[in-house]
PDB file of N, CA and C in Angstrom:
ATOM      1  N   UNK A   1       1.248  78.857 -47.190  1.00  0.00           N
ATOM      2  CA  UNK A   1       1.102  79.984 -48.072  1.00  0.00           C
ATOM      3  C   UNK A   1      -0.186  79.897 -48.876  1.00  0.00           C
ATOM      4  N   UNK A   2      -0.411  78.541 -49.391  1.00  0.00           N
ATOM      5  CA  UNK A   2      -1.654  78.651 -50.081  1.00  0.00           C
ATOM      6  C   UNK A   2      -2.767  78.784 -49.201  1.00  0.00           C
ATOM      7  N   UNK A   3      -3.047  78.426 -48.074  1.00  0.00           N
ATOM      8  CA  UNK A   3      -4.224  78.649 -47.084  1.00  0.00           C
ATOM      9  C   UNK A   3      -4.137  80.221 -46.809  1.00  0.00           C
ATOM     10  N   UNK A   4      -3.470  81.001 -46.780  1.00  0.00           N
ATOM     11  CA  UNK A   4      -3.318  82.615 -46.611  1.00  0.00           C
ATOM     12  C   UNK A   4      -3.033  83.178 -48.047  1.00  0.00           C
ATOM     13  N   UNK A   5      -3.826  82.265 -48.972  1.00  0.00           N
ATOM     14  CA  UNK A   5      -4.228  83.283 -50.082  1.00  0.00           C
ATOM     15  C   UNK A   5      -2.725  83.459 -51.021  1.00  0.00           C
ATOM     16  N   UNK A   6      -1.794  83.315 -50.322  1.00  0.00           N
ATOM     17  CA  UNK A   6      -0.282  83.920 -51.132  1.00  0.00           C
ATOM     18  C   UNK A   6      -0.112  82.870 -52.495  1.00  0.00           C
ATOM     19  N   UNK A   7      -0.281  82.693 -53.622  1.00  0.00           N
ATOM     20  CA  UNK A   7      -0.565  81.984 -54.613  1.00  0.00           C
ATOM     21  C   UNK A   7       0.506  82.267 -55.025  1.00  0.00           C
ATOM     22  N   UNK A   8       1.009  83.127 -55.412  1.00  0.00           N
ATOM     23  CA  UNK A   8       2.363  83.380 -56.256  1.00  0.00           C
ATOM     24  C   UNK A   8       3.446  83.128 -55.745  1.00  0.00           C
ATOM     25  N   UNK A   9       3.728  83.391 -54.292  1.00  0.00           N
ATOM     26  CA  UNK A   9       5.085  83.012 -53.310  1.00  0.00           C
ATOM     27  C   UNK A   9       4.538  81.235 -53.389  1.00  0.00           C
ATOM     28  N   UNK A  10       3.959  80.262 -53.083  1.00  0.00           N
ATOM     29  CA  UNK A  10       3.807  79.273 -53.016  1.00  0.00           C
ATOM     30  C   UNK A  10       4.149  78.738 -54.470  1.00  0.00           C
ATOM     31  N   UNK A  11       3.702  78.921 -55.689  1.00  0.00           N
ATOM     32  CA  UNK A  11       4.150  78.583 -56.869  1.00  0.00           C
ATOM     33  C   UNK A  11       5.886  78.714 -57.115  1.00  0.00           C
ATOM     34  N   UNK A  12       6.286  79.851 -56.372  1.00  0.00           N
ATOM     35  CA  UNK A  12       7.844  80.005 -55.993  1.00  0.00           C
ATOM     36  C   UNK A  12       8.507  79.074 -55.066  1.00  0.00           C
ATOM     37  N   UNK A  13       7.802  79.083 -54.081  1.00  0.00           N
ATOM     38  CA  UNK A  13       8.491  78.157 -53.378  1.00  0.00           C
ATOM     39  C   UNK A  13       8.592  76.501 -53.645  1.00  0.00           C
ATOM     40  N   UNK A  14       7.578  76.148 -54.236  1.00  0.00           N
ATOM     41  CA  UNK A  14       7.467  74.986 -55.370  1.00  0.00           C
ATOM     42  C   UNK A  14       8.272  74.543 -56.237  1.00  0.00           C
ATOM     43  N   UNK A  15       8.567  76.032 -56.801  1.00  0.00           N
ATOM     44  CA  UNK A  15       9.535  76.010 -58.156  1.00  0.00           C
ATOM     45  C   UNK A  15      11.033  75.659 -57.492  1.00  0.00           C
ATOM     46  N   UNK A  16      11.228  75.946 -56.272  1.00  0.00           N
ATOM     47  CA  UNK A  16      12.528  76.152 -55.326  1.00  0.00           C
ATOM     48  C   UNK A  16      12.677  74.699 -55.260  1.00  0.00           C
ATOM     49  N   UNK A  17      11.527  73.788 -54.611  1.00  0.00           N
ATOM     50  CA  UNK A  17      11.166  72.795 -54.180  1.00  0.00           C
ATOM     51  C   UNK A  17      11.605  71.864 -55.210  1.00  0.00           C
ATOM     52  N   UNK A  18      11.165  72.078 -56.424  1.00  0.00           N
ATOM     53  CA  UNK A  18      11.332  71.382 -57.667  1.00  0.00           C
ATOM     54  C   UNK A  18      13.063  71.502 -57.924  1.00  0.00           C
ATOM     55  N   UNK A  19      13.192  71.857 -57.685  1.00  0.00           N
ATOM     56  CA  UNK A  19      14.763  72.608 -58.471  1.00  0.00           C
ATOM     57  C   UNK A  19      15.499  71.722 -57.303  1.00  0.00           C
ATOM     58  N   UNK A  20      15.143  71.585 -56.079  1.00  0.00           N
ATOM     59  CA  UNK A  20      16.408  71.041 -55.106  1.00  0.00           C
ATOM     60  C   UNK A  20      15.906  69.507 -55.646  1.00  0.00           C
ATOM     61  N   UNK A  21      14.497  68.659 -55.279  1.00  0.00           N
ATOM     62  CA  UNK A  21      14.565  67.592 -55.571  1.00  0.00           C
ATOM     63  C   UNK A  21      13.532  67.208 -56.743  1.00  0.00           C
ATOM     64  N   UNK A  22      13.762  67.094 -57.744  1.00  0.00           N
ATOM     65  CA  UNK A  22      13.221  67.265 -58.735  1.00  0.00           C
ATOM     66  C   UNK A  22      11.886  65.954 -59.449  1.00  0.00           C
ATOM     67  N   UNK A  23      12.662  65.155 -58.452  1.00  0.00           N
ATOM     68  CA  UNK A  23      11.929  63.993 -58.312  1.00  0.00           C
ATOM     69  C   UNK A  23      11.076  63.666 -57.602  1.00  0.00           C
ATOM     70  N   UNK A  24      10.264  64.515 -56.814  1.00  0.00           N
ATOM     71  CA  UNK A  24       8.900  64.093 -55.890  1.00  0.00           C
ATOM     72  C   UNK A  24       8.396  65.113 -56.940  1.00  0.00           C
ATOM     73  N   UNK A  25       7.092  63.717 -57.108  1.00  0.00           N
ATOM     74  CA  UNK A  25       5.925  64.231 -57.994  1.00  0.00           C
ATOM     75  C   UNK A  25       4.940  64.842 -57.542  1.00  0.00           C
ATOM     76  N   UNK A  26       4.805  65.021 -55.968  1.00  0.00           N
ATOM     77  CA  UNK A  26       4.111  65.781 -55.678  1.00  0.00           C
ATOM     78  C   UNK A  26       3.919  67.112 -55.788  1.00  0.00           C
ATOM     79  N   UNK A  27       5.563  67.503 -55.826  1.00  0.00           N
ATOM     80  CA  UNK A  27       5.652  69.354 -56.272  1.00  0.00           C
ATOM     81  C   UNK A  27       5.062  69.234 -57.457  1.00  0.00           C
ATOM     82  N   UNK A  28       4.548  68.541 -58.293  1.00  0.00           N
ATOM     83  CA  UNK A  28       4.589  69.133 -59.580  1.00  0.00           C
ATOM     84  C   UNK A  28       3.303  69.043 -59.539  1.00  0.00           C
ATOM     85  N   UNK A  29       2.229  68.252 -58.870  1.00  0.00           N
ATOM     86  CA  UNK A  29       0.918  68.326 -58.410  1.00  0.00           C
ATOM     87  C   UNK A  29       0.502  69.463 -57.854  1.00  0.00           C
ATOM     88  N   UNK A  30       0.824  69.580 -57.127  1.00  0.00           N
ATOM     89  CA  UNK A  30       0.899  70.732 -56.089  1.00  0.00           C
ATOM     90  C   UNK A  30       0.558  72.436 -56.457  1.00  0.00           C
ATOM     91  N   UNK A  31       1.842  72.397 -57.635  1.00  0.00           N
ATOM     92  CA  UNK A  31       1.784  73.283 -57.945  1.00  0.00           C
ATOM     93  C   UNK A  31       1.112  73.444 -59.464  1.00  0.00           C
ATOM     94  N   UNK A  32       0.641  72.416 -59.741  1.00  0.00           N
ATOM     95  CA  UNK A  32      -0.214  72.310 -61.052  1.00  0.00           C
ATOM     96  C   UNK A  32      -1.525  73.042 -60.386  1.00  0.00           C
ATOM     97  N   UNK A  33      -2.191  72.545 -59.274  1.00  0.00           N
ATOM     98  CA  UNK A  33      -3.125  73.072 -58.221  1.00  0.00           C
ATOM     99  C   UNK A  33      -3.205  74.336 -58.357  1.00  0.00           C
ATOM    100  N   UNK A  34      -2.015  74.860 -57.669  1.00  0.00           N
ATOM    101  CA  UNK A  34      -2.119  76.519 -57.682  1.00  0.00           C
ATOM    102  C   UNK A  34      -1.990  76.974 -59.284  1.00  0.00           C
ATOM    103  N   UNK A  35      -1.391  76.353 -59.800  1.00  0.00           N
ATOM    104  CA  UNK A  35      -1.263  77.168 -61.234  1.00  0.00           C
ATOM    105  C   UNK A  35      -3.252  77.741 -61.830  1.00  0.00           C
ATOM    106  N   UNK A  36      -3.383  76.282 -61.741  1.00  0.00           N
ATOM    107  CA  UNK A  36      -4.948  76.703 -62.075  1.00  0.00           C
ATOM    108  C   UNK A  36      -5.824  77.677 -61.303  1.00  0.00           C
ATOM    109  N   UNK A  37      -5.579  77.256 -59.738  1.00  0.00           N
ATOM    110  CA  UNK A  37      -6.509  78.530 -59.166  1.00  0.00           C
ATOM    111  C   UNK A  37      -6.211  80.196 -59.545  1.00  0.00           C
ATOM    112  N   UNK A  38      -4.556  80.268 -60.128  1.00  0.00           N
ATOM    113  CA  UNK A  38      -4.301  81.539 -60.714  1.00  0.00           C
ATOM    114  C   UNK A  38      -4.602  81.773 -62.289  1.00  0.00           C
ATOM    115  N   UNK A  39      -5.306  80.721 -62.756  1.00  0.00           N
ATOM    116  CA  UNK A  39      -5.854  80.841 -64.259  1.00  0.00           C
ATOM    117  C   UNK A  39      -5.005  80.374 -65.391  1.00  0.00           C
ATOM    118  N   UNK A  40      -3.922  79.646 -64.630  1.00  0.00           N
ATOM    119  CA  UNK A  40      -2.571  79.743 -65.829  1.00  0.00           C
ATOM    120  C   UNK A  40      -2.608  78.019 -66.201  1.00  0.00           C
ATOM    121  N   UNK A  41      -3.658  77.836 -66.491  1.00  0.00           N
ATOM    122  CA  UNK A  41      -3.912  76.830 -67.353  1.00  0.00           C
ATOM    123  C   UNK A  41      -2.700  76.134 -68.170  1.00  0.00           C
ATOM    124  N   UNK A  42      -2.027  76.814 -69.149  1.00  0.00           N
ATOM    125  CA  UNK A  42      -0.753  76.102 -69.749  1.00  0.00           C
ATOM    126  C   UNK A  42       0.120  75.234 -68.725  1.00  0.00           C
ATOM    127  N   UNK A  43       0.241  76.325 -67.458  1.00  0.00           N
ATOM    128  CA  UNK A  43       1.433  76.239 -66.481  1.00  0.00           C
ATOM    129  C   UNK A  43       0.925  74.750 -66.223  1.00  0.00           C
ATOM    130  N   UNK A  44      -0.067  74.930 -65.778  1.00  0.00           N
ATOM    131  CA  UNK A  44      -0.448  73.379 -64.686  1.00  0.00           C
ATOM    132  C   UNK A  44      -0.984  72.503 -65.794  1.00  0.00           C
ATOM    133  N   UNK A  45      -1.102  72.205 -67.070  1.00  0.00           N
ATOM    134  CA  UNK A  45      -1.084  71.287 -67.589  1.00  0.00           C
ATOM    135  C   UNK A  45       0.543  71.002 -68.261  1.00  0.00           C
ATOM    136  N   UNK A  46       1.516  71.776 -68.139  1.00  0.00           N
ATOM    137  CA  UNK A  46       2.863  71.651 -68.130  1.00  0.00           C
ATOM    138  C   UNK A  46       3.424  70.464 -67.073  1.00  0.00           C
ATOM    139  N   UNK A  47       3.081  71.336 -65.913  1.00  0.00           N
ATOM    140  CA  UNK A  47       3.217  70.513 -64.362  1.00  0.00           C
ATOM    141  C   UNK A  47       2.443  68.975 -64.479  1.00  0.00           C
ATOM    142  N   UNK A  48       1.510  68.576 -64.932  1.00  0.00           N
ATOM    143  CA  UNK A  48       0.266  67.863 -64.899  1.00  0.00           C
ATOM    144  C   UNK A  48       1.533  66.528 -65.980  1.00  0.00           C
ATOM    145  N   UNK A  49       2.320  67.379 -66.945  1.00  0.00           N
ATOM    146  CA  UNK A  49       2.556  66.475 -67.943  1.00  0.00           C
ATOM    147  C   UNK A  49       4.081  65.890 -67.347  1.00  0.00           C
ATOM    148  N   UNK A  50       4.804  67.086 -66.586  1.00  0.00           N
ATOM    149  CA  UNK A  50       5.891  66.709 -66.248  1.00  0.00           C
ATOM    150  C   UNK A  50       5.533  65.273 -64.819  1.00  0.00           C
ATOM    151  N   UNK A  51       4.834  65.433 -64.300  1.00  0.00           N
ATOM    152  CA  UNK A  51       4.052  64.282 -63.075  1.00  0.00           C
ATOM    153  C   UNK A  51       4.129  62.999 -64.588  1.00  0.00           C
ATOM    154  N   UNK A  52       2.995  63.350 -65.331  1.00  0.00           N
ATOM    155  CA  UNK A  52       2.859  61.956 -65.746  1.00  0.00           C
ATOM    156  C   UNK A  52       4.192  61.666 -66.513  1.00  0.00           C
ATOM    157  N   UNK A  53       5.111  62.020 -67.033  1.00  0.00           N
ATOM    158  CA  UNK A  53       6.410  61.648 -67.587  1.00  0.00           C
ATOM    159  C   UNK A  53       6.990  60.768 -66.081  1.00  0.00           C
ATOM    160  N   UNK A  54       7.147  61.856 -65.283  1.00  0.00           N
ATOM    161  CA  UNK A  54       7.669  61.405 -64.086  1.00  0.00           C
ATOM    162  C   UNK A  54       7.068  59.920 -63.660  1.00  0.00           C
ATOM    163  N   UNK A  55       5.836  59.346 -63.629  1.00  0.00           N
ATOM    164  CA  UNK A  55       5.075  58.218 -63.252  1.00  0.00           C
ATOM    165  C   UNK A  55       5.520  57.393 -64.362  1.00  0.00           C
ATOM    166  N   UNK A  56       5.526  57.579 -65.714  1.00  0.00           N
ATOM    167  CA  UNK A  56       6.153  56.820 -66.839  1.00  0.00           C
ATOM    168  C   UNK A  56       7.309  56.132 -66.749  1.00  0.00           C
ATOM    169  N   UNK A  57       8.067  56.474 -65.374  1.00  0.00           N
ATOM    170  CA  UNK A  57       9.689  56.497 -65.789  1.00  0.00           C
ATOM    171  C   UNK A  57       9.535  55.632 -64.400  1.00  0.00           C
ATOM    172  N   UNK A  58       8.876  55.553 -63.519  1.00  0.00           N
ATOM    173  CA  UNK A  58       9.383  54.689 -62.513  1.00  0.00           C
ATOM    174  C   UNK A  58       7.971  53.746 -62.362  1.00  0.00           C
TER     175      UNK A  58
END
């Protein structure tokens, strides 16, 4: 989705992603990524903080 431009369905499907296993830190990378290429700065330093909590803990 993100290589065909779809930014907003991929941030969804992320969020889906997140919600089933909440514990790979990569969704939250991932979609910190797209957050920024859509300008939403808060979002992906949200995502950015929930990763490093996540790295804190294991």
């Amino acid at each position: 989705m993100v290589k065909l431009g779809r930014l907003e369905e991929a941030v969804e499907a992320y969020g889906e992603a997140i919600g089933t296993n909440p514990e790979y830190a990569s969704y939250y990378y991932e979609r910190s990524i797209i957050y920024q290429d859509l300008g939403l700065i808060d979002e992906a330093k949200r995502d950015l903080g929930n990763l490093m909590d996540f790295k804190n803990k294991h």
